[in-house]
N, C-alpha and C. Protein backbone atom coordinates (compact mmCIF):
# COMPACT_ATOMS: atom_id res chain seq x y z
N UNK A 1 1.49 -33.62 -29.67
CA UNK A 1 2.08 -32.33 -29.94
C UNK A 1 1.20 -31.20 -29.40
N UNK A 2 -0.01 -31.09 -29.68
CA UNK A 2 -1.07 -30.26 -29.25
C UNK A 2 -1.31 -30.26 -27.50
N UNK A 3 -1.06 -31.37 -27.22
CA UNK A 3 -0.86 -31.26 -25.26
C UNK A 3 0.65 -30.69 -24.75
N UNK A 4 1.25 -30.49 -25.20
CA UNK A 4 2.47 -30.02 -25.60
C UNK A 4 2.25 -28.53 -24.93
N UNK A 5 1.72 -28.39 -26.16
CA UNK A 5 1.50 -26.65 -26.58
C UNK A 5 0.69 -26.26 -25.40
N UNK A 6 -0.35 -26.89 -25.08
CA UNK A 6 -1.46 -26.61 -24.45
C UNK A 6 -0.63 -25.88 -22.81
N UNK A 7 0.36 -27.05 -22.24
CA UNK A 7 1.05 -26.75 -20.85
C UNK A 7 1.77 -25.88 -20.98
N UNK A 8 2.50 -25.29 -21.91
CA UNK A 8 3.63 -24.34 -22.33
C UNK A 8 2.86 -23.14 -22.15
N UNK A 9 1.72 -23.42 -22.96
CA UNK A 9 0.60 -21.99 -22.98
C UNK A 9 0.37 -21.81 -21.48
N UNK A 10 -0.17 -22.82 -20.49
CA UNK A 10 -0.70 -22.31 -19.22
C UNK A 10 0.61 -22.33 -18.90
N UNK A 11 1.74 -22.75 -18.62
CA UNK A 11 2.84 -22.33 -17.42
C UNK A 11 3.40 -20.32 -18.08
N UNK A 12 3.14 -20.49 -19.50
CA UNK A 12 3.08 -19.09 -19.53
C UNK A 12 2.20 -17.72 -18.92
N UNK A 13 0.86 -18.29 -18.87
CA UNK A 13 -0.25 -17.24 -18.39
C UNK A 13 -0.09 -17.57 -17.02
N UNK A 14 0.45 -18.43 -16.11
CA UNK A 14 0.97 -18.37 -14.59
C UNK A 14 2.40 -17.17 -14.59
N UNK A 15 3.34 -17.45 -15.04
CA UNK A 15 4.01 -16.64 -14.78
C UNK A 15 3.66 -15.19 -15.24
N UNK A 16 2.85 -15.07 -15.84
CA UNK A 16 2.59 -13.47 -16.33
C UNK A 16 1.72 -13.38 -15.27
N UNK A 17 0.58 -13.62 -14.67
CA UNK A 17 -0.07 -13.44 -13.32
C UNK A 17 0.65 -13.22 -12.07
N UNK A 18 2.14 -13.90 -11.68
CA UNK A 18 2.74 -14.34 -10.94
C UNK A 18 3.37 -12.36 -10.44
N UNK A 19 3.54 -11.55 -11.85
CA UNK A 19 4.46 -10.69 -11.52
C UNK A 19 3.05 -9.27 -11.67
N UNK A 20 2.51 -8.86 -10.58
CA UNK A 20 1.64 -8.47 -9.96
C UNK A 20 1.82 -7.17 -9.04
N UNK A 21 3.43 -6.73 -8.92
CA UNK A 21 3.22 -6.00 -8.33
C UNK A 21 3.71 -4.61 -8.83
N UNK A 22 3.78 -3.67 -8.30
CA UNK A 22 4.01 -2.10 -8.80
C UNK A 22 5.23 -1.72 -7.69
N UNK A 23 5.57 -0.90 -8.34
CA UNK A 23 7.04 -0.32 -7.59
C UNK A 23 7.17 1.07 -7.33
N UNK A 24 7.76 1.85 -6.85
CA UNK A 24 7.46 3.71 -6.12
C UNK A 24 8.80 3.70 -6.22
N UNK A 25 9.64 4.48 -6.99
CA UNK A 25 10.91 4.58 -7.31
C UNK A 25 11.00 5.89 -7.64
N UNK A 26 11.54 7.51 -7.37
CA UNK A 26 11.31 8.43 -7.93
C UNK A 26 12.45 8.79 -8.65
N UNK A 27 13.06 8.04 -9.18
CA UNK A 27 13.87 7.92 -10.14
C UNK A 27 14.21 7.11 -10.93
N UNK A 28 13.13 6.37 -11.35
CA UNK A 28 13.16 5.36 -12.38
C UNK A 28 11.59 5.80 -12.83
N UNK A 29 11.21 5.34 -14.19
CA UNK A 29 10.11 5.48 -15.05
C UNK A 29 9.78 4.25 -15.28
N UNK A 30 8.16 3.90 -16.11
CA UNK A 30 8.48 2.92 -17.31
C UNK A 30 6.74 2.36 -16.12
N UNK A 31 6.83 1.16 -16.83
CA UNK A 31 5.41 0.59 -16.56
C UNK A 31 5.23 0.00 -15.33
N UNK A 32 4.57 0.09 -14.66
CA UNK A 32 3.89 -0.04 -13.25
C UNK A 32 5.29 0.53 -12.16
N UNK A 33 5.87 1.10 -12.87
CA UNK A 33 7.19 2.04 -11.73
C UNK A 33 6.40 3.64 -11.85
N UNK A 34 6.17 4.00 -10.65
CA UNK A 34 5.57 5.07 -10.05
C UNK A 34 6.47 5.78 -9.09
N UNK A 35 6.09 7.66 -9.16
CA UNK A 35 7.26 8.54 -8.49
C UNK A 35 6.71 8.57 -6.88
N UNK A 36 5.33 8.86 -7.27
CA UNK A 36 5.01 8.78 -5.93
C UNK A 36 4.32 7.36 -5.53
N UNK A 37 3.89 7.19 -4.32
CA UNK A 37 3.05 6.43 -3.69
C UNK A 37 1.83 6.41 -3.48
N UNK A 38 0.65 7.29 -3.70
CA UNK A 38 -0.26 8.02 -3.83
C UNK A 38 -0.62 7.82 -5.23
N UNK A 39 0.27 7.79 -6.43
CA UNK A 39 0.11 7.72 -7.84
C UNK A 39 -0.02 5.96 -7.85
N UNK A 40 1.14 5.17 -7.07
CA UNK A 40 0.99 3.96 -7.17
C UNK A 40 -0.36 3.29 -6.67
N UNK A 41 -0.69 4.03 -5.84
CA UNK A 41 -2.15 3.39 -5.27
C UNK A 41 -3.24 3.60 -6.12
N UNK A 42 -3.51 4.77 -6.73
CA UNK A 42 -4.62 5.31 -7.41
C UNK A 42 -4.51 3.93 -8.84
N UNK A 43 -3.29 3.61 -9.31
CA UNK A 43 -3.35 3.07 -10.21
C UNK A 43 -3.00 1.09 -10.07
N UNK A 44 -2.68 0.89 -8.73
CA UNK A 44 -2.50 -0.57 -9.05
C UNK A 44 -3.50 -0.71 -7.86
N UNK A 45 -4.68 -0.96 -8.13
CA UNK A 45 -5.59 -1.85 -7.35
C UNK A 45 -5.75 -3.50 -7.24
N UNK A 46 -6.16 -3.66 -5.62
CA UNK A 46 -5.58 -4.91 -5.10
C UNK A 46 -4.58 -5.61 -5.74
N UNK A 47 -3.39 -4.96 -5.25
CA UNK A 47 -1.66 -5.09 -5.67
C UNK A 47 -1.26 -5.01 -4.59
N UNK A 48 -0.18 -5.33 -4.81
CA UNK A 48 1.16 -5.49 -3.34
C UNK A 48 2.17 -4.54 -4.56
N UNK A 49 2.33 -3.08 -3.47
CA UNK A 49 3.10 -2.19 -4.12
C UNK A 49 4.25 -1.74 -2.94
N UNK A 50 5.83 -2.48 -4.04
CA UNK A 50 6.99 -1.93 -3.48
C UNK A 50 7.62 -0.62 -3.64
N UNK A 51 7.95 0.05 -2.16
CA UNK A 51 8.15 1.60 -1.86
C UNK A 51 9.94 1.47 -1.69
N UNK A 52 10.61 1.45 -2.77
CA UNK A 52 12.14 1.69 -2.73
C UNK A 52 12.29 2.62 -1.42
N UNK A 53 13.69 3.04 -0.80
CA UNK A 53 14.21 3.55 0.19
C UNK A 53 13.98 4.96 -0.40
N UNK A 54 13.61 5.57 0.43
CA UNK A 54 13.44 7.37 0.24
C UNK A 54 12.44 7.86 1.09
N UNK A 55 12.61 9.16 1.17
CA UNK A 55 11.51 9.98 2.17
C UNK A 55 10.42 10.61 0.72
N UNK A 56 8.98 9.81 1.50
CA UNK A 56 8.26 10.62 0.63
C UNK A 56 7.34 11.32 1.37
N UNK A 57 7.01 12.44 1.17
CA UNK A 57 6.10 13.74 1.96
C UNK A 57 4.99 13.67 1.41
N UNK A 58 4.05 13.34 1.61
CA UNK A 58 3.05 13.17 1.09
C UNK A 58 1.25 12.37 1.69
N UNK A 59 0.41 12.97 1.67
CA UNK A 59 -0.50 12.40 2.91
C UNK A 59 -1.61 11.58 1.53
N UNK A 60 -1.89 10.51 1.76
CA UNK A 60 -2.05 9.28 1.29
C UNK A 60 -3.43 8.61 1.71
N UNK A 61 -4.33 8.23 0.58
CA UNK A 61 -5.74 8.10 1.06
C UNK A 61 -5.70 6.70 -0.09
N UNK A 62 -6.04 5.28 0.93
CA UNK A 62 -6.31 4.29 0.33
C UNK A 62 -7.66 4.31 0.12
N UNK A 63 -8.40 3.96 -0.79
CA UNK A 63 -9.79 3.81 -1.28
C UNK A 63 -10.14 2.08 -1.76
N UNK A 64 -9.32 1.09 -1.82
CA UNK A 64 -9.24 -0.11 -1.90
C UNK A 64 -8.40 -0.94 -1.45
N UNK A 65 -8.35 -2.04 -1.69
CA UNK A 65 -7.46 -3.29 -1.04
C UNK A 65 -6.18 -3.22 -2.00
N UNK A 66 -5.26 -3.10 -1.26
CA UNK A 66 -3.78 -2.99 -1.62
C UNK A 66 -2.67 -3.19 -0.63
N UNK A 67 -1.47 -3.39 -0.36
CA UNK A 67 -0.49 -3.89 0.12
C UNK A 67 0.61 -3.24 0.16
N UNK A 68 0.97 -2.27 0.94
CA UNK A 68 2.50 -1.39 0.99
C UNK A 68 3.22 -1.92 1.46
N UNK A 69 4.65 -2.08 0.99
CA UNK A 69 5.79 -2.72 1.67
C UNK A 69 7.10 -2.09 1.13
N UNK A 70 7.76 -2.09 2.26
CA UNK A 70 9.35 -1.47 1.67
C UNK A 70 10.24 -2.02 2.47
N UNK A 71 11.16 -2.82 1.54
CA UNK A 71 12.43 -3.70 1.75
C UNK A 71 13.33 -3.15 2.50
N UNK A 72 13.28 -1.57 2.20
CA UNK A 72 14.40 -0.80 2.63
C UNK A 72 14.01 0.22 3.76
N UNK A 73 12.49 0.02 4.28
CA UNK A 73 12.54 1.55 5.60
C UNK A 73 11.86 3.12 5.20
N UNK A 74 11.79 2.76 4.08
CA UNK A 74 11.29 4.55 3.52
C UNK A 74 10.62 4.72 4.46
N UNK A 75 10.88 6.34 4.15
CA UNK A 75 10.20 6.74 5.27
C UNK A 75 8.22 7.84 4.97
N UNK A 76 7.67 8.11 5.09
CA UNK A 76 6.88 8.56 4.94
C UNK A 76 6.42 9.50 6.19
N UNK A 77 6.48 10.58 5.22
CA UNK A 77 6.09 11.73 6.51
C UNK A 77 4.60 12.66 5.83
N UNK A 78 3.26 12.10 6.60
CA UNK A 78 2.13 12.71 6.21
C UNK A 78 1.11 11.66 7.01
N UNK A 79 -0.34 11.97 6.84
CA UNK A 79 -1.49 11.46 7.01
C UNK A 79 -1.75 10.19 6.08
N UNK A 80 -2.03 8.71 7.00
CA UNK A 80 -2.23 8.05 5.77
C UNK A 80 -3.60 7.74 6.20
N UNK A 81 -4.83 7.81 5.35
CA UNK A 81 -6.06 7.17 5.47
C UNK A 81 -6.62 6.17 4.26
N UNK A 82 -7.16 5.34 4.94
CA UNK A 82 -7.46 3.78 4.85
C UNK A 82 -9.03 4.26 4.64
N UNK A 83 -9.99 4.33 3.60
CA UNK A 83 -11.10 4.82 4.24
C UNK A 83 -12.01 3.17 4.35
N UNK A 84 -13.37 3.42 4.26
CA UNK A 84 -14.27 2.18 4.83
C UNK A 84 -14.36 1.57 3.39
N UNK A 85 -14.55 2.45 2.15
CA UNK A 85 -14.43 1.37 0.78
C UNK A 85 -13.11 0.75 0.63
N UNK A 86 -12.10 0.51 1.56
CA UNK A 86 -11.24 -0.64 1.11
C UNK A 86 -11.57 -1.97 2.14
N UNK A 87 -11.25 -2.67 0.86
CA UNK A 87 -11.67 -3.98 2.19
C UNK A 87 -10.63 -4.49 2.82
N UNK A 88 -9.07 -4.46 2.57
CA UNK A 88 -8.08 -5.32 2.99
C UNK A 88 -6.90 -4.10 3.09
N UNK A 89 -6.47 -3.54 3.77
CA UNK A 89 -5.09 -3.12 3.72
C UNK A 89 -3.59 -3.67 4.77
N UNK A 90 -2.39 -3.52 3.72
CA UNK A 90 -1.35 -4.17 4.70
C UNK A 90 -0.35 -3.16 4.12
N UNK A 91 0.60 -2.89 5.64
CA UNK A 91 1.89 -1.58 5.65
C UNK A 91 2.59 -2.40 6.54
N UNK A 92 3.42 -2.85 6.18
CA UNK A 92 5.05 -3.10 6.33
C UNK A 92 6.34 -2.59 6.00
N UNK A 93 7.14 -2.85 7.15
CA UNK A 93 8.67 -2.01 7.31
C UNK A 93 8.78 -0.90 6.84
N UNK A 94 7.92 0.26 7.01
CA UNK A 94 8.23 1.83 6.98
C UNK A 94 8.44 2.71 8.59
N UNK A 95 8.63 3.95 8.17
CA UNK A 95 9.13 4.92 8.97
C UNK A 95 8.12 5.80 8.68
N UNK A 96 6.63 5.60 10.18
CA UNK A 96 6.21 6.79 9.79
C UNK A 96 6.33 8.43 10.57
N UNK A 97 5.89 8.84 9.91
CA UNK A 97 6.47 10.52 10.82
C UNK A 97 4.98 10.80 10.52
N UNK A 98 4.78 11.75 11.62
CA UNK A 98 3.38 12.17 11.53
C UNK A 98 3.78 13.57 12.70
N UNK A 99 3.24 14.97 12.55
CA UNK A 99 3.98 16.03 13.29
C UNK A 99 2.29 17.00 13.40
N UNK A 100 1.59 16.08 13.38
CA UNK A 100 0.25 16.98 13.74
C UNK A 100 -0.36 16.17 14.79
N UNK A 101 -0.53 16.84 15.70
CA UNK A 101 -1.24 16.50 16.76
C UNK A 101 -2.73 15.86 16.81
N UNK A 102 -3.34 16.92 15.86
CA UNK A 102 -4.86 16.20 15.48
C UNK A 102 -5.31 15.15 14.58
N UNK A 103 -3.67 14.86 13.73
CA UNK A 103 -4.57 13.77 13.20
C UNK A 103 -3.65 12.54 13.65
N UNK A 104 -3.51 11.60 13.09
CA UNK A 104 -3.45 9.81 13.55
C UNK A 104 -2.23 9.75 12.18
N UNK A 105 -1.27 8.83 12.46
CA UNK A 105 -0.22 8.32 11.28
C UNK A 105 -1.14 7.54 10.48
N UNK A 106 -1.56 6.93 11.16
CA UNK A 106 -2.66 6.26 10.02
C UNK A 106 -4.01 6.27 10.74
N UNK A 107 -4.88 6.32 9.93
CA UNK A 107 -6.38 6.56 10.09
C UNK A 107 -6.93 5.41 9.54
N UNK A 108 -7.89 5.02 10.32
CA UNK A 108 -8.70 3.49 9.27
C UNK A 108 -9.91 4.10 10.03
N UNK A 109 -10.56 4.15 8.76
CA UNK A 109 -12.23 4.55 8.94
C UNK A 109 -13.04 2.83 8.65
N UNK A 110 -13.75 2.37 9.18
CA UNK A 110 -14.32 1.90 9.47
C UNK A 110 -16.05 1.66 9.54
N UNK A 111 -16.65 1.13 8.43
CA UNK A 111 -18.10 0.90 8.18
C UNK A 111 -18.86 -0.07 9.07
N UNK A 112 -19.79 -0.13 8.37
CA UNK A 112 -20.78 -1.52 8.43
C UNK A 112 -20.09 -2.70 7.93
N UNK A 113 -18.89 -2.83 6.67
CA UNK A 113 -18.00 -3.75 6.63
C UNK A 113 -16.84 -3.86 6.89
N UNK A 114 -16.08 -5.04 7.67
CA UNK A 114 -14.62 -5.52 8.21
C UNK A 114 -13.82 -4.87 7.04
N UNK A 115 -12.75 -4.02 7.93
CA UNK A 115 -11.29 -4.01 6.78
C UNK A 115 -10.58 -4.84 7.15
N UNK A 116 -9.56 -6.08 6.49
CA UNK A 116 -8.86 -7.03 6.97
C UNK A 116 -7.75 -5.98 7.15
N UNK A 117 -6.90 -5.05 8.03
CA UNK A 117 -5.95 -4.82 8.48
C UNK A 117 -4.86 -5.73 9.01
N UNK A 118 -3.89 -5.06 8.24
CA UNK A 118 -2.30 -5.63 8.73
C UNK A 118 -1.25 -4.25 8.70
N UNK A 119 -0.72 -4.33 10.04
CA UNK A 119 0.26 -3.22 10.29
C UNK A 119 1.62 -3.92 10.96
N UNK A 120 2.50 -4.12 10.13
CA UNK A 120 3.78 -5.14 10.86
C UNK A 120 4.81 -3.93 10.72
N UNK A 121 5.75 -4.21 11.39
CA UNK A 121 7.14 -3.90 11.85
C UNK A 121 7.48 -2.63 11.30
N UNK A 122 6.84 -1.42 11.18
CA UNK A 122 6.99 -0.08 11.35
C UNK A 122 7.63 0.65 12.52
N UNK A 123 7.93 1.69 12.35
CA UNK A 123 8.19 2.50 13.18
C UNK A 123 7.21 4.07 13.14
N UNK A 124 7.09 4.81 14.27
CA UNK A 124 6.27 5.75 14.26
C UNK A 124 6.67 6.68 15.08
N UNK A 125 6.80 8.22 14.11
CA UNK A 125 7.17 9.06 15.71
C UNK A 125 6.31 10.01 15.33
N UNK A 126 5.10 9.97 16.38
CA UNK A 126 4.17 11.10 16.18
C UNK A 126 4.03 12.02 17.69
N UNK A 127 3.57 12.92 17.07
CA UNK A 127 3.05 13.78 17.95
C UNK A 127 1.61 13.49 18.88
N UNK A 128 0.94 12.89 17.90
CA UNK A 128 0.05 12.27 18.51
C UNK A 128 -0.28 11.12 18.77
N UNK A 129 -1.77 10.51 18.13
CA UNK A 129 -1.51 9.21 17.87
C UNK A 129 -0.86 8.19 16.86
N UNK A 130 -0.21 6.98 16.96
CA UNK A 130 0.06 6.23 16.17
C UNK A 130 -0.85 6.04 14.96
N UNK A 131 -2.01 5.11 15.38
CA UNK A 131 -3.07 4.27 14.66
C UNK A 131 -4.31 4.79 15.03
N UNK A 132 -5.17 5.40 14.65
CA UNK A 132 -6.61 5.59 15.26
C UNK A 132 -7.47 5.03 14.16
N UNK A 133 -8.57 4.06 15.01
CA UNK A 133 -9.80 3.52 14.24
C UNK A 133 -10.98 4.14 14.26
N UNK A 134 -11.56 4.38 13.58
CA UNK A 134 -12.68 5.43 13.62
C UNK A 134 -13.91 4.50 13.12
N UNK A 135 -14.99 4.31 13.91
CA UNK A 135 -16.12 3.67 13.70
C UNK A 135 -17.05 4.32 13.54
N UNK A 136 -17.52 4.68 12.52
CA UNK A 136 -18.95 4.88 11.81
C UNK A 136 -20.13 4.24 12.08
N UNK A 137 -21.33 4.82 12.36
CA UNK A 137 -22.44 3.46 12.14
C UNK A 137 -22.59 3.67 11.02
N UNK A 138 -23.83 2.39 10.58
CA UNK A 138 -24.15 2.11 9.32
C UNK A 138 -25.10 2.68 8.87
């Protein structure tokens, strides 16, 4: 009876681990659902956070390892920087807009340590550059 209990208990603490990620909805509330994207980052570290369909305006500074993705294309129109304290970032299927010449759609600053970067199947219409890596010495 007690080995029983024991597997019931772990297939429970797997599925509560299993559901991990945060959501950017600006019209829905409630727990790990966030208006902006910027709010979702500050608060779900190393997470994979889903960006519902919508334009969000807003310029965006990752400081850790986290995971943007949107099912639907949102679009994002601002500066996004990646700085050198994150170690892992990944951006999938968005729309970015970027309308300043001097800066980069996305920025990855770059230390003395590797960021594992991933940038898949976006779109980008900038004025300037797409992606710029910026290397620091140490």
């Amino acid at each position: 009876m007690y080995r029983h209990t024991g597997i019931l208990l772990l297939l429970a603490v797997t599925i509560t681990l299993a559901s991990c990620a945060c959501l950017v909805n600006p019209d829905k509330q409630g727990d790990d659902v966030f208006a902006t994207i910027q709010d979702a980052i500050d608060q779900c570290k190393d997470s994979e956070i889903v960006v519902e369909a919508g334009f969000y305006e807003e310029d965006l500074e990752i400081t850790h390892s986290v995971s943007l993705a949107t099912p639907n294309g949102a679009v994002i129109v601002g500066n996004l920087l990646v700085t050198k304290s994150a170690e892992s970032f990944e951006l999938r299927n968005f729309n970015l807009v970027q309308n300043d010449r001097n800066n980069a759609a996305v920025t990855v600053e770059s230390g003395c340590s590797p960021i594992n970067l991933t940038i898949v199947n976006n779109t980008c219409a900038a004025d300037g550059v797409a992606v710029r890596i910026k290397n620091d010495s140490c």
